[in-house]
PDB file of N, CA and C in Angstrom:
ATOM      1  N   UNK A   1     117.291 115.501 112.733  1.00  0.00           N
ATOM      2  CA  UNK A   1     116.675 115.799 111.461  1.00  0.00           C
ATOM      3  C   UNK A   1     115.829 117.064 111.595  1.00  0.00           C
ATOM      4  N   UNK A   2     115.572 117.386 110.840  1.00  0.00           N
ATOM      5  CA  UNK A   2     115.146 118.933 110.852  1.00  0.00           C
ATOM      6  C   UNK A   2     113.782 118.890 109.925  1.00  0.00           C
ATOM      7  N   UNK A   3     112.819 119.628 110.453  1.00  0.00           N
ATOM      8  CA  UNK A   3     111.440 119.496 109.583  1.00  0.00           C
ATOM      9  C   UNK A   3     111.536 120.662 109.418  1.00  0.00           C
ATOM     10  N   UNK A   4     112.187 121.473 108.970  1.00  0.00           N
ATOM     11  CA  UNK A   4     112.243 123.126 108.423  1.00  0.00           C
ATOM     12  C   UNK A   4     111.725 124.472 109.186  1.00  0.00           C
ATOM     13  N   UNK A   5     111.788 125.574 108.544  1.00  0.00           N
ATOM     14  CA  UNK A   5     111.161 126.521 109.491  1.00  0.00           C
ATOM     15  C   UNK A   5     109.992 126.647 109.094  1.00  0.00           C
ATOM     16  N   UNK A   6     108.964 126.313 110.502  1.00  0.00           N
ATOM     17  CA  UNK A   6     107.649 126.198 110.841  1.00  0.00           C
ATOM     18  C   UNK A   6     106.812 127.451 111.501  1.00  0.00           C
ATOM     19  N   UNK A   7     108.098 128.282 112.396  1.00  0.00           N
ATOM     20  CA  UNK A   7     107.516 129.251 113.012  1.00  0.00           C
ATOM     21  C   UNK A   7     108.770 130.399 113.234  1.00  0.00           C
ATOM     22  N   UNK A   8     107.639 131.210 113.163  1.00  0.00           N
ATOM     23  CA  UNK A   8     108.341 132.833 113.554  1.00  0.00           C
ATOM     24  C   UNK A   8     107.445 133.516 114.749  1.00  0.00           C
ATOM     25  N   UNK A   9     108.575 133.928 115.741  1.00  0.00           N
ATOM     26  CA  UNK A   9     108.206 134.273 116.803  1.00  0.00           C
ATOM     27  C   UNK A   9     108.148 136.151 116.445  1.00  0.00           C
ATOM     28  N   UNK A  10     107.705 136.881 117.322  1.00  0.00           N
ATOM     29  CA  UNK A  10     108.235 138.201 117.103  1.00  0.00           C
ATOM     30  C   UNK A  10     107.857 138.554 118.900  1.00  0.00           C
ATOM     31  N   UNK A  11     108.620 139.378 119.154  1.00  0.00           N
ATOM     32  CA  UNK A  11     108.956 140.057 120.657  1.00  0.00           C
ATOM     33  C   UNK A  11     108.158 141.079 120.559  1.00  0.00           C
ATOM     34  N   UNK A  12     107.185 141.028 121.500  1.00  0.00           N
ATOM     35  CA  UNK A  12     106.406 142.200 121.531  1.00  0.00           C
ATOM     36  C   UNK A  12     106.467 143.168 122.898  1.00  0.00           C
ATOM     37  N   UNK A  13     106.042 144.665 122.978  1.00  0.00           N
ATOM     38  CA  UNK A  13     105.825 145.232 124.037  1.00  0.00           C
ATOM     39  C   UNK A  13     104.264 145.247 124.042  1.00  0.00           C
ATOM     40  N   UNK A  14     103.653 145.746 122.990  1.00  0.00           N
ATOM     41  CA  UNK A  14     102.195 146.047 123.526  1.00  0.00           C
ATOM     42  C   UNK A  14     101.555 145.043 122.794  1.00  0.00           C
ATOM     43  N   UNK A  15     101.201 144.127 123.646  1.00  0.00           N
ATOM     44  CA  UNK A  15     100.444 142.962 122.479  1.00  0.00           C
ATOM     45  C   UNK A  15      99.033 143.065 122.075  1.00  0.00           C
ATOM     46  N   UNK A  16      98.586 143.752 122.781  1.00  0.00           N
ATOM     47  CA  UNK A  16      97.180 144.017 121.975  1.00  0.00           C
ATOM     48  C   UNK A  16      97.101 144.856 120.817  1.00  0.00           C
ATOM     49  N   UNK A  17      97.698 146.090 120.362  1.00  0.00           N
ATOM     50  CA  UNK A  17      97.856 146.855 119.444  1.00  0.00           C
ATOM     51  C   UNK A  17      98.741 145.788 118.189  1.00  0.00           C
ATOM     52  N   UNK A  18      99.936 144.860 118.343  1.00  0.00           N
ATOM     53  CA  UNK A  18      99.981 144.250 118.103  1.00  0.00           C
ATOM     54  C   UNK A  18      99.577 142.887 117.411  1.00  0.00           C
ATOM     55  N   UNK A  19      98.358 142.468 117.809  1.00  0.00           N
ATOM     56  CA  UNK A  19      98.017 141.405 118.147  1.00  0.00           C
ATOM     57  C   UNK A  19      96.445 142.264 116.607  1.00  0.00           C
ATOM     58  N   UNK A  20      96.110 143.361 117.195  1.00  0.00           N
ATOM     59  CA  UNK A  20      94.913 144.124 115.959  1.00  0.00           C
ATOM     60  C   UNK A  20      95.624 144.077 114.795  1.00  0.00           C
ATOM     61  N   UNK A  21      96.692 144.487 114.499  1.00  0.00           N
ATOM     62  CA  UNK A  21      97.435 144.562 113.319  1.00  0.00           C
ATOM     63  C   UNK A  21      97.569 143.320 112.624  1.00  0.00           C
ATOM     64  N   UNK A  22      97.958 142.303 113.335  1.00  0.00           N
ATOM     65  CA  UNK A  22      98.491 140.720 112.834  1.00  0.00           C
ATOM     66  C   UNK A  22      97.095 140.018 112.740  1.00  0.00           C
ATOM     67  N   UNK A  23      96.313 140.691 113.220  1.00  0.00           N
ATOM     68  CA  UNK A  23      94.847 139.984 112.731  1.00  0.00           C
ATOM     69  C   UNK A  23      94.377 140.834 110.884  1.00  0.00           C
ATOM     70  N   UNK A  24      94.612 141.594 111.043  1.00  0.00           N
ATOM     71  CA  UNK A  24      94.388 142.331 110.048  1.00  0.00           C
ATOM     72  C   UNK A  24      95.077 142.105 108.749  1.00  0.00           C
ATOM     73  N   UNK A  25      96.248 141.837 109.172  1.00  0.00           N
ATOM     74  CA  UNK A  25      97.353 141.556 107.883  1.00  0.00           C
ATOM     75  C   UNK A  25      97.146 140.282 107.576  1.00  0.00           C
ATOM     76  N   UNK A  26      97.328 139.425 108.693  1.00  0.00           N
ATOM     77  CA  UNK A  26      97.081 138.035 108.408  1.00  0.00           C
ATOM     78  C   UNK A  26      95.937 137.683 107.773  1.00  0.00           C
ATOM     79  N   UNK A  27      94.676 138.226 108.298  1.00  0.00           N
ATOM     80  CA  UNK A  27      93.567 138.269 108.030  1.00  0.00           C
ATOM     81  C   UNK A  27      92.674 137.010 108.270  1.00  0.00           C
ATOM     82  N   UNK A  28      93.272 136.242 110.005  1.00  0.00           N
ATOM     83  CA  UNK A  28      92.654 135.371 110.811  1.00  0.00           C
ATOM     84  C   UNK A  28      92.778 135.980 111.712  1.00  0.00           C
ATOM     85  N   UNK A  29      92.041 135.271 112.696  1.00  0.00           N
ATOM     86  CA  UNK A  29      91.844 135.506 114.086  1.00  0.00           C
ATOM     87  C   UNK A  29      92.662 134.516 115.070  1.00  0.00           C
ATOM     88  N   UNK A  30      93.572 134.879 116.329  1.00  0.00           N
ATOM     89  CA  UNK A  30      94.479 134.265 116.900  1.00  0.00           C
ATOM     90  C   UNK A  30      93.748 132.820 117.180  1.00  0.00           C
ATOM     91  N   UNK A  31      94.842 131.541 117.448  1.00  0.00           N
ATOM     92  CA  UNK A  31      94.236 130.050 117.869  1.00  0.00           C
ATOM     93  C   UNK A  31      94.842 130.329 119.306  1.00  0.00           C
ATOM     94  N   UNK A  32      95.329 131.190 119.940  1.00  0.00           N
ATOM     95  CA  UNK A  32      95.545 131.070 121.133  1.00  0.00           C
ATOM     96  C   UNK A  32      96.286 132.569 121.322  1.00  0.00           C
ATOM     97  N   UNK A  33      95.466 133.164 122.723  1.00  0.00           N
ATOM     98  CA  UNK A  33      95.644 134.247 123.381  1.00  0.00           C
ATOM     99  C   UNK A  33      95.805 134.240 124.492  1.00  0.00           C
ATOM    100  N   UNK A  34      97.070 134.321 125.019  1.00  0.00           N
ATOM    101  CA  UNK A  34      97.007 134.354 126.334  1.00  0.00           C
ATOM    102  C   UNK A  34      97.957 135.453 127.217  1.00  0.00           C
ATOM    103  N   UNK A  35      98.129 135.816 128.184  1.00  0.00           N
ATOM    104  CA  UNK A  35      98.994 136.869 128.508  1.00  0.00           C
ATOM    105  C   UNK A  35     100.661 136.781 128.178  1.00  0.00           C
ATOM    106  N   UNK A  36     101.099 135.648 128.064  1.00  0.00           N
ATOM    107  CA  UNK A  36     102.247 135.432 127.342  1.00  0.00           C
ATOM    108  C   UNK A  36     102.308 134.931 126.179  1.00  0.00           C
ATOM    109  N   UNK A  37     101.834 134.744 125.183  1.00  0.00           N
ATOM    110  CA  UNK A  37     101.587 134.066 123.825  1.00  0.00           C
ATOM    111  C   UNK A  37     100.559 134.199 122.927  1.00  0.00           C
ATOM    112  N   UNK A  38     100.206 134.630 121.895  1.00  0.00           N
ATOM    113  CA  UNK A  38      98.972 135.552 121.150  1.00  0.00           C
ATOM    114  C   UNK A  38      99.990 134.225 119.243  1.00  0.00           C
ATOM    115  N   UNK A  39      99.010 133.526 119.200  1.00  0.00           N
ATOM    116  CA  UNK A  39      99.835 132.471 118.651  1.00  0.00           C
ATOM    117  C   UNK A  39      98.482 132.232 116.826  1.00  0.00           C
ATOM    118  N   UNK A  40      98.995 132.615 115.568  1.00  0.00           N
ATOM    119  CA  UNK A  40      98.101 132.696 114.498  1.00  0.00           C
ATOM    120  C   UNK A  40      98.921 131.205 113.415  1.00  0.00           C
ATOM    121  N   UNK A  41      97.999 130.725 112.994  1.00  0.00           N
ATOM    122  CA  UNK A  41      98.326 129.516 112.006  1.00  0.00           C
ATOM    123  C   UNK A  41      97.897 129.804 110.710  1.00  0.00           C
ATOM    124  N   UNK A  42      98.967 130.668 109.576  1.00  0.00           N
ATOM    125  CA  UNK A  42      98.354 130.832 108.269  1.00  0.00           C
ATOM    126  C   UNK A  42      98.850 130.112 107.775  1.00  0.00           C
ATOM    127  N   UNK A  43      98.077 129.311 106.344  1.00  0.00           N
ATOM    128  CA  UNK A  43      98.973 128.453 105.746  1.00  0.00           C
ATOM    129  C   UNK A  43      99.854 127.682 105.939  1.00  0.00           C
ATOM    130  N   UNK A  44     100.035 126.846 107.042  1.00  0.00           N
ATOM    131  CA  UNK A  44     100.924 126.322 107.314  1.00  0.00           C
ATOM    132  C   UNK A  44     101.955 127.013 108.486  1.00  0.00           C
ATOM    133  N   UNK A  45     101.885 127.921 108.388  1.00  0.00           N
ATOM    134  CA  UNK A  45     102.739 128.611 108.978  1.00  0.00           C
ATOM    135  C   UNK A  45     102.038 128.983 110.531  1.00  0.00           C
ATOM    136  N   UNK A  46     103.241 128.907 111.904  1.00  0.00           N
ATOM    137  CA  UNK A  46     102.895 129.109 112.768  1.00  0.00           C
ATOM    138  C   UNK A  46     103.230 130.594 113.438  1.00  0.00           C
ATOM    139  N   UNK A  47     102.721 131.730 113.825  1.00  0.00           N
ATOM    140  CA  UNK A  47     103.355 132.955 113.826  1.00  0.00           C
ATOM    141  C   UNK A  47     102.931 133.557 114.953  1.00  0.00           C
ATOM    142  N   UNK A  48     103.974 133.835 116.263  1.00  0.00           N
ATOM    143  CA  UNK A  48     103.532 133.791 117.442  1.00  0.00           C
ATOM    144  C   UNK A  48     103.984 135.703 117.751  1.00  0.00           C
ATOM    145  N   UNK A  49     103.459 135.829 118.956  1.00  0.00           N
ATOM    146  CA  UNK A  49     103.802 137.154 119.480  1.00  0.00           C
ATOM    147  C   UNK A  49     103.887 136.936 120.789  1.00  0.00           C
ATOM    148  N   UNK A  50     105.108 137.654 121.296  1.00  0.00           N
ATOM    149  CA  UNK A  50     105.996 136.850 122.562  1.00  0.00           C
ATOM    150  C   UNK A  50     105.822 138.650 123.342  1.00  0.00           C
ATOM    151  N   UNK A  51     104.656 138.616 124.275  1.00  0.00           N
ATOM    152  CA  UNK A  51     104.812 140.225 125.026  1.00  0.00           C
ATOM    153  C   UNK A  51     106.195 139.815 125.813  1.00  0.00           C
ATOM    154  N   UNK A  52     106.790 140.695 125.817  1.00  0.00           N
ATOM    155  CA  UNK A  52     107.923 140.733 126.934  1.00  0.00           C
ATOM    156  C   UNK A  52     109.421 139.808 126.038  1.00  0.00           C
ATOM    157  N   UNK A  53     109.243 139.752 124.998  1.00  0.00           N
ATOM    158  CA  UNK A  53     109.857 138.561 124.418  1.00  0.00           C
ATOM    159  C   UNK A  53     111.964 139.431 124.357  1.00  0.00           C
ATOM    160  N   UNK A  54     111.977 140.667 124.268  1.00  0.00           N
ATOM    161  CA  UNK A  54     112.590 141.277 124.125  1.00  0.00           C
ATOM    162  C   UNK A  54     113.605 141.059 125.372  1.00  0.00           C
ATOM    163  N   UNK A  55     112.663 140.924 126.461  1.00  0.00           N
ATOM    164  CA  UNK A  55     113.735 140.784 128.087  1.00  0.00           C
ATOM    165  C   UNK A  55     113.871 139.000 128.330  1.00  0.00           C
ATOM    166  N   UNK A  56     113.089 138.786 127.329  1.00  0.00           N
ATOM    167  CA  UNK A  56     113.121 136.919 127.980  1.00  0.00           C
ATOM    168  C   UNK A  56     114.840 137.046 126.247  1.00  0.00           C
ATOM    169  N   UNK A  57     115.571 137.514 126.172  1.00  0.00           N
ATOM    170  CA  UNK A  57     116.727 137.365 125.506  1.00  0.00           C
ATOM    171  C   UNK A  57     116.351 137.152 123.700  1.00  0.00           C
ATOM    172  N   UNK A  58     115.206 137.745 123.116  1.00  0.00           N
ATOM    173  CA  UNK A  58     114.799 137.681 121.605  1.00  0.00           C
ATOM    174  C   UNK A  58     115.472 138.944 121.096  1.00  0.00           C
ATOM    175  N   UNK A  59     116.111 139.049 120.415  1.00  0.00           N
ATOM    176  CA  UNK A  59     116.730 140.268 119.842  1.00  0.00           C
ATOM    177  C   UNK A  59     116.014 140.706 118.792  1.00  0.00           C
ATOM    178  N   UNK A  60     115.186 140.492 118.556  1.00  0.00           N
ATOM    179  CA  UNK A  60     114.116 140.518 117.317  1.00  0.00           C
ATOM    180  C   UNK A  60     113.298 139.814 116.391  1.00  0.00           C
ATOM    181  N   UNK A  61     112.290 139.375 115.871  1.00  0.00           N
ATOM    182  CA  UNK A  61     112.063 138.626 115.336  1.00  0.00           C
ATOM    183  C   UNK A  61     112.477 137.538 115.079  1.00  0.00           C
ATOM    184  N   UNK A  62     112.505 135.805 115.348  1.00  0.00           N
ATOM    185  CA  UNK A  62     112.911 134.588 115.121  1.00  0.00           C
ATOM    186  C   UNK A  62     112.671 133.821 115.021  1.00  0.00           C
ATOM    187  N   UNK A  63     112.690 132.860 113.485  1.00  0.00           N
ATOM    188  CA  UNK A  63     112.492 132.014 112.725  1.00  0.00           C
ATOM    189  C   UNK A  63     112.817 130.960 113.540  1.00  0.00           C
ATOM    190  N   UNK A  64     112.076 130.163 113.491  1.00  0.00           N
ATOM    191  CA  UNK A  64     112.815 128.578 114.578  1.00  0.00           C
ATOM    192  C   UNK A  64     112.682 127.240 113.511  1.00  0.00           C
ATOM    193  N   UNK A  65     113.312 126.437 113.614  1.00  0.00           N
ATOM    194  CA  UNK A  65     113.760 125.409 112.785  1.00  0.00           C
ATOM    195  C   UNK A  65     113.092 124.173 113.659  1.00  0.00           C
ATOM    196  N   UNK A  66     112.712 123.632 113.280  1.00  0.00           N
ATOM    197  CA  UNK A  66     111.984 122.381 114.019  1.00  0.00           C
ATOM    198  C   UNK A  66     112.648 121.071 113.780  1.00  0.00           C
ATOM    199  N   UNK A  67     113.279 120.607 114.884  1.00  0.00           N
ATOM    200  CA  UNK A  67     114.108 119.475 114.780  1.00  0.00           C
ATOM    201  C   UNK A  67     113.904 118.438 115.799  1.00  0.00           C
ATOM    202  N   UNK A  68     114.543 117.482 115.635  1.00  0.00           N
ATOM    203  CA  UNK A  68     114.255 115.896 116.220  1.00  0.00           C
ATOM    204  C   UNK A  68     114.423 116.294 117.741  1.00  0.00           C
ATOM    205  N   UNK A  69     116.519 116.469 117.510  1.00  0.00           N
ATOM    206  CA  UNK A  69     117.370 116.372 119.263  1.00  0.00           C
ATOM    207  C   UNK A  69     117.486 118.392 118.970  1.00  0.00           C
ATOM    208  N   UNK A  70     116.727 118.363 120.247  1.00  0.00           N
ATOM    209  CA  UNK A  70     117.143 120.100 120.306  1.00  0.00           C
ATOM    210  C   UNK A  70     118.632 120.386 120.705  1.00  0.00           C
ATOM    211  N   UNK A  71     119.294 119.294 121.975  1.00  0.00           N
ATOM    212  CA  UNK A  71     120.655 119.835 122.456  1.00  0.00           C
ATOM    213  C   UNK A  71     121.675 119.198 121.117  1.00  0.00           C
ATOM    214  N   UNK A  72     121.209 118.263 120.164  1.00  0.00           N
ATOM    215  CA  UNK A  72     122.621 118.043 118.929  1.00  0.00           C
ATOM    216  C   UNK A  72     122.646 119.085 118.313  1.00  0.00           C
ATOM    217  N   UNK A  73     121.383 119.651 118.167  1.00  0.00           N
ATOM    218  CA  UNK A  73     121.458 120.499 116.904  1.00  0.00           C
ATOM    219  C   UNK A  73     122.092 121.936 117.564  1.00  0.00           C
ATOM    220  N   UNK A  74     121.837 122.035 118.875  1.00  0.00           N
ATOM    221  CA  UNK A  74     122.777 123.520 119.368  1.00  0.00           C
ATOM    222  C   UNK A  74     124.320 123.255 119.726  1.00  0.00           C
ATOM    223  N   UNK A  75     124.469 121.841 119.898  1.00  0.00           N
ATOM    224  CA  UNK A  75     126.023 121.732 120.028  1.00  0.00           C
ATOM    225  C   UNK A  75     126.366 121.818 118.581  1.00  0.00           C
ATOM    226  N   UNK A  76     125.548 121.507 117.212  1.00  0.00           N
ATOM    227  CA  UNK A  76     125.869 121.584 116.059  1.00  0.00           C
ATOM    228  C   UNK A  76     126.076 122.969 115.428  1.00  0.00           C
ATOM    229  N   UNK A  77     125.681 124.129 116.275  1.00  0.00           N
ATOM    230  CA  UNK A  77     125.604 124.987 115.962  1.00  0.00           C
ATOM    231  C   UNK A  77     127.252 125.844 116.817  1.00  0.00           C
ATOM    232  N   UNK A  78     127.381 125.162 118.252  1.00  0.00           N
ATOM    233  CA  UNK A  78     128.844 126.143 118.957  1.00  0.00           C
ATOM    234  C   UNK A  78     129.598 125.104 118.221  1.00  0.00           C
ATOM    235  N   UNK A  79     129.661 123.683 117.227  1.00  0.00           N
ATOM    236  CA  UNK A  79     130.891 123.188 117.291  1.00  0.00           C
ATOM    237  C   UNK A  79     131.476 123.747 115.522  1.00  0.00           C
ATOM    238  N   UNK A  80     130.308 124.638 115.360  1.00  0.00           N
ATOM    239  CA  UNK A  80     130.659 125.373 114.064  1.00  0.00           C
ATOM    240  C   UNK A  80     130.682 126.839 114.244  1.00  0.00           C
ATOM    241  N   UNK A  81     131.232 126.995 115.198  1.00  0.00           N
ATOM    242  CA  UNK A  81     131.469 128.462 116.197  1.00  0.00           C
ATOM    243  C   UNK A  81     130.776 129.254 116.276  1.00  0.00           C
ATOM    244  N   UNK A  82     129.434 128.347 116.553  1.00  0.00           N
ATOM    245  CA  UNK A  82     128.369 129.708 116.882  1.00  0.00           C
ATOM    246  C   UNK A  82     128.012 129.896 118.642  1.00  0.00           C
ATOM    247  N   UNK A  83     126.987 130.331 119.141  1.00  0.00           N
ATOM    248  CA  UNK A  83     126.770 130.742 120.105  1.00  0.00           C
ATOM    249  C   UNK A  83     125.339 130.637 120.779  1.00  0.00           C
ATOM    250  N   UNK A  84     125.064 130.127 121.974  1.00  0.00           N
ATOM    251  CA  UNK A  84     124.078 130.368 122.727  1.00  0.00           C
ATOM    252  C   UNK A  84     123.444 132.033 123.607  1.00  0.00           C
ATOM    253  N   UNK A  85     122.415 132.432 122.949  1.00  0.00           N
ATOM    254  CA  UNK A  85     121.809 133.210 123.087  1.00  0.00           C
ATOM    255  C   UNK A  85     120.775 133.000 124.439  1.00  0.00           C
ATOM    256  N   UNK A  86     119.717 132.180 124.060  1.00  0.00           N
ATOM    257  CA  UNK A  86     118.971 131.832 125.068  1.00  0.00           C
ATOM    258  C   UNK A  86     119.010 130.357 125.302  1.00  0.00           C
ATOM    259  N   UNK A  87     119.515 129.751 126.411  1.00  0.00           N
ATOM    260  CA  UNK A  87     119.906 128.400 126.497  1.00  0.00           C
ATOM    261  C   UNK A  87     118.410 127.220 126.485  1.00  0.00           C
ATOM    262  N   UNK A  88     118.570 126.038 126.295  1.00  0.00           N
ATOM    263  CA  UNK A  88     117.033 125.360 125.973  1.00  0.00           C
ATOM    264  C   UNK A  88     116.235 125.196 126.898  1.00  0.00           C
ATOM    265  N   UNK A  89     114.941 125.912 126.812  1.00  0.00           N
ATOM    266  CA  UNK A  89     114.338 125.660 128.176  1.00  0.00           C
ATOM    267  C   UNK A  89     112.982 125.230 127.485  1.00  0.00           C
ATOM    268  N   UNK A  90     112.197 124.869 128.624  1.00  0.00           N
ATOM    269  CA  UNK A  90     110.963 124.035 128.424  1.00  0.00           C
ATOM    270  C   UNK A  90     109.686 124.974 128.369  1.00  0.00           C
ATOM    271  N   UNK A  91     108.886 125.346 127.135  1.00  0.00           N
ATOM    272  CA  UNK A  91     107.821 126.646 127.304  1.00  0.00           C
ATOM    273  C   UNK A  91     106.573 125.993 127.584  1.00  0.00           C
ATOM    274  N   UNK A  92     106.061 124.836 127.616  1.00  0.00           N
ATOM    275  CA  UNK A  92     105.238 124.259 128.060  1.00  0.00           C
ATOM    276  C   UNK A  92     104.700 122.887 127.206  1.00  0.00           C
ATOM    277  N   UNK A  93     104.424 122.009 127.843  1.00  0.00           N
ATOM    278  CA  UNK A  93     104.240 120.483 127.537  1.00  0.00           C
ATOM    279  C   UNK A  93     104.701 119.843 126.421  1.00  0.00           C
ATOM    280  N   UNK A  94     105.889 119.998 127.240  1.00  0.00           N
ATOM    281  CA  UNK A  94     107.312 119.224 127.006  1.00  0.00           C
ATOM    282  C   UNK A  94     107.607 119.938 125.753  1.00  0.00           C
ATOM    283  N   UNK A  95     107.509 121.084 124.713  1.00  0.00           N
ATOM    284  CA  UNK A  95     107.829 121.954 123.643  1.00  0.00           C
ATOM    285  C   UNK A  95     109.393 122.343 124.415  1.00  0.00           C
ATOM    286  N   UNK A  96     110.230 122.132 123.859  1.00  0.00           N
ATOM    287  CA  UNK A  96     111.564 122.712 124.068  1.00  0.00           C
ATOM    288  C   UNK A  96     112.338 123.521 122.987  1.00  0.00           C
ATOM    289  N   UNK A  97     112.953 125.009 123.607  1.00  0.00           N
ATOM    290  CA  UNK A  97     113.638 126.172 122.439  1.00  0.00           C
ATOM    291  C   UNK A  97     114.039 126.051 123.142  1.00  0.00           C
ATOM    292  N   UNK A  98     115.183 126.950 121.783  1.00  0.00           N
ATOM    293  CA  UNK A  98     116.499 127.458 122.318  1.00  0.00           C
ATOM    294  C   UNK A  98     116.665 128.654 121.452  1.00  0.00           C
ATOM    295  N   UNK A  99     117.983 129.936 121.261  1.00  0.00           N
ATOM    296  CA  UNK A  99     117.506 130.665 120.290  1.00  0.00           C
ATOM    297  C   UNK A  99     119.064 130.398 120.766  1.00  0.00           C
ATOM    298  N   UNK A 100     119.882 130.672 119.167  1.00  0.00           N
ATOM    299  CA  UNK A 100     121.186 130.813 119.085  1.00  0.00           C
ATOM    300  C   UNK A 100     121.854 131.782 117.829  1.00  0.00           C
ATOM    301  N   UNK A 101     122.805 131.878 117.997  1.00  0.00           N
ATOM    302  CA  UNK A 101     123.543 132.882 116.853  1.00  0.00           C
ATOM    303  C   UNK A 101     124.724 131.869 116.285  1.00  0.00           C
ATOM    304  N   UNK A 102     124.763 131.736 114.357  1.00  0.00           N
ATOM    305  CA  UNK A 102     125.477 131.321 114.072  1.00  0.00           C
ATOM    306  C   UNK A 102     127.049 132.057 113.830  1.00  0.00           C
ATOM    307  N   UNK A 103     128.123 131.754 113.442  1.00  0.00           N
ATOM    308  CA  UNK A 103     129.476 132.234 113.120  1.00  0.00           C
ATOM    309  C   UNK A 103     129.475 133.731 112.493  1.00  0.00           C
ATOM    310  N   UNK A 104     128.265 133.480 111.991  1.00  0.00           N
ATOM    311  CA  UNK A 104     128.067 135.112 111.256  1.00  0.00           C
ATOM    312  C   UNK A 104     127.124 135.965 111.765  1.00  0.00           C
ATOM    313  N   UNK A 105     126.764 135.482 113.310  1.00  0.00           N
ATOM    314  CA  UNK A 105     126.055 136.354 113.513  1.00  0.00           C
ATOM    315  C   UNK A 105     124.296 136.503 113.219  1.00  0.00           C
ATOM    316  N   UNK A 106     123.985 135.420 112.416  1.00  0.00           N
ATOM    317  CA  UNK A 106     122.665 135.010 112.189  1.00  0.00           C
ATOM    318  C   UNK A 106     121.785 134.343 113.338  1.00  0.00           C
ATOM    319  N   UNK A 107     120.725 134.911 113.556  1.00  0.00           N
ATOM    320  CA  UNK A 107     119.921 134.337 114.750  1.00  0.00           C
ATOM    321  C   UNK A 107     119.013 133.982 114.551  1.00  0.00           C
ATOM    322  N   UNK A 108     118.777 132.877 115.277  1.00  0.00           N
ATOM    323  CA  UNK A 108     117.721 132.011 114.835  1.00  0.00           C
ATOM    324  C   UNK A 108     117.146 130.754 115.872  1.00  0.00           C
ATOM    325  N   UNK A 109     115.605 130.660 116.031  1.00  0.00           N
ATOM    326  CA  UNK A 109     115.873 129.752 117.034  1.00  0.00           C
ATOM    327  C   UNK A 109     116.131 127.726 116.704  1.00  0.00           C
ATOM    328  N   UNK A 110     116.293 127.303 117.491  1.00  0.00           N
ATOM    329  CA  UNK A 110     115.657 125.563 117.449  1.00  0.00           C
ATOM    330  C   UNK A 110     114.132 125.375 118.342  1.00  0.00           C
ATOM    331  N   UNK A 111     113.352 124.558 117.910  1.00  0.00           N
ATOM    332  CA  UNK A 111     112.397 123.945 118.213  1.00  0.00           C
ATOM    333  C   UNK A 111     111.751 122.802 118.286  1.00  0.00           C
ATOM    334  N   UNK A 112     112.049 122.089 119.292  1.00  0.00           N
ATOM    335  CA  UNK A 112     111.751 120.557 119.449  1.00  0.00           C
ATOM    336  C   UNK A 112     110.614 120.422 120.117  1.00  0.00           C
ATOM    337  N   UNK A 113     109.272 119.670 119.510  1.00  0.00           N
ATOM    338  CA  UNK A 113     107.939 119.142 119.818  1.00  0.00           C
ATOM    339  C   UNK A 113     108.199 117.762 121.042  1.00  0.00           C
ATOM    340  N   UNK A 114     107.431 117.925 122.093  1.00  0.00           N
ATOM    341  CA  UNK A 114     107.514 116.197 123.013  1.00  0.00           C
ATOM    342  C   UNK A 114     107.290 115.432 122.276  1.00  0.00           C
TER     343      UNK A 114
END
């Protein structure tokens, strides 16, 4: 089951210049800064900045879908001929992504909570 898209990641190189801007626009201050993750909660919405996110396999900006079973929903995604991008790995306490490309080429990640 799917609880919708909750979060958008974006791949960053310089996260502090970064990180001034998205305070500014957003117009909060980050709930978590850390050398890999600079992470803002507007409205509901969760909106992260990934330094290095570009070589960890993010092709750009990505929306993640928050769902129950992370591996049904990516076999649900190659058995409708899409594709694994970044395969599901564990980013910390027990949070599991994956980022995949559908039939057309649309990318997007999954996101399953422990």
């Amino acid at each position: 089951m799917s609880k919708g898209i909750q979060t958008i990641l974006f791949p960053v190189e310089n996260a502090d210049s970064t990180k001034a801007l998205f305070i500014k626009l957003l117009g909060a201050e980050p709930i978590a800064d850390t050398p890999y993750y600079v992470g803002f909660e507007v409205a509901g919405q969760s909106i992260g900045l990934v330094p290095g996110g570009h070589k960890q396999g993010m092709p750009g900006p990505v929306a993640y879908i928050h769902v129950d079973d992370i591996k049904a929903s990516r076999q649900q995604v190659l058995d409708a001929g899409g594709e694994t991008v970044v395969d599901v790995r564990d980013v910390g306490n027990g949070r599991l992504v994956a980022i995949v490309k559908d039939a057309e080429s649309n990318v997007f990640g999954l996101l399953q909570d422990a």
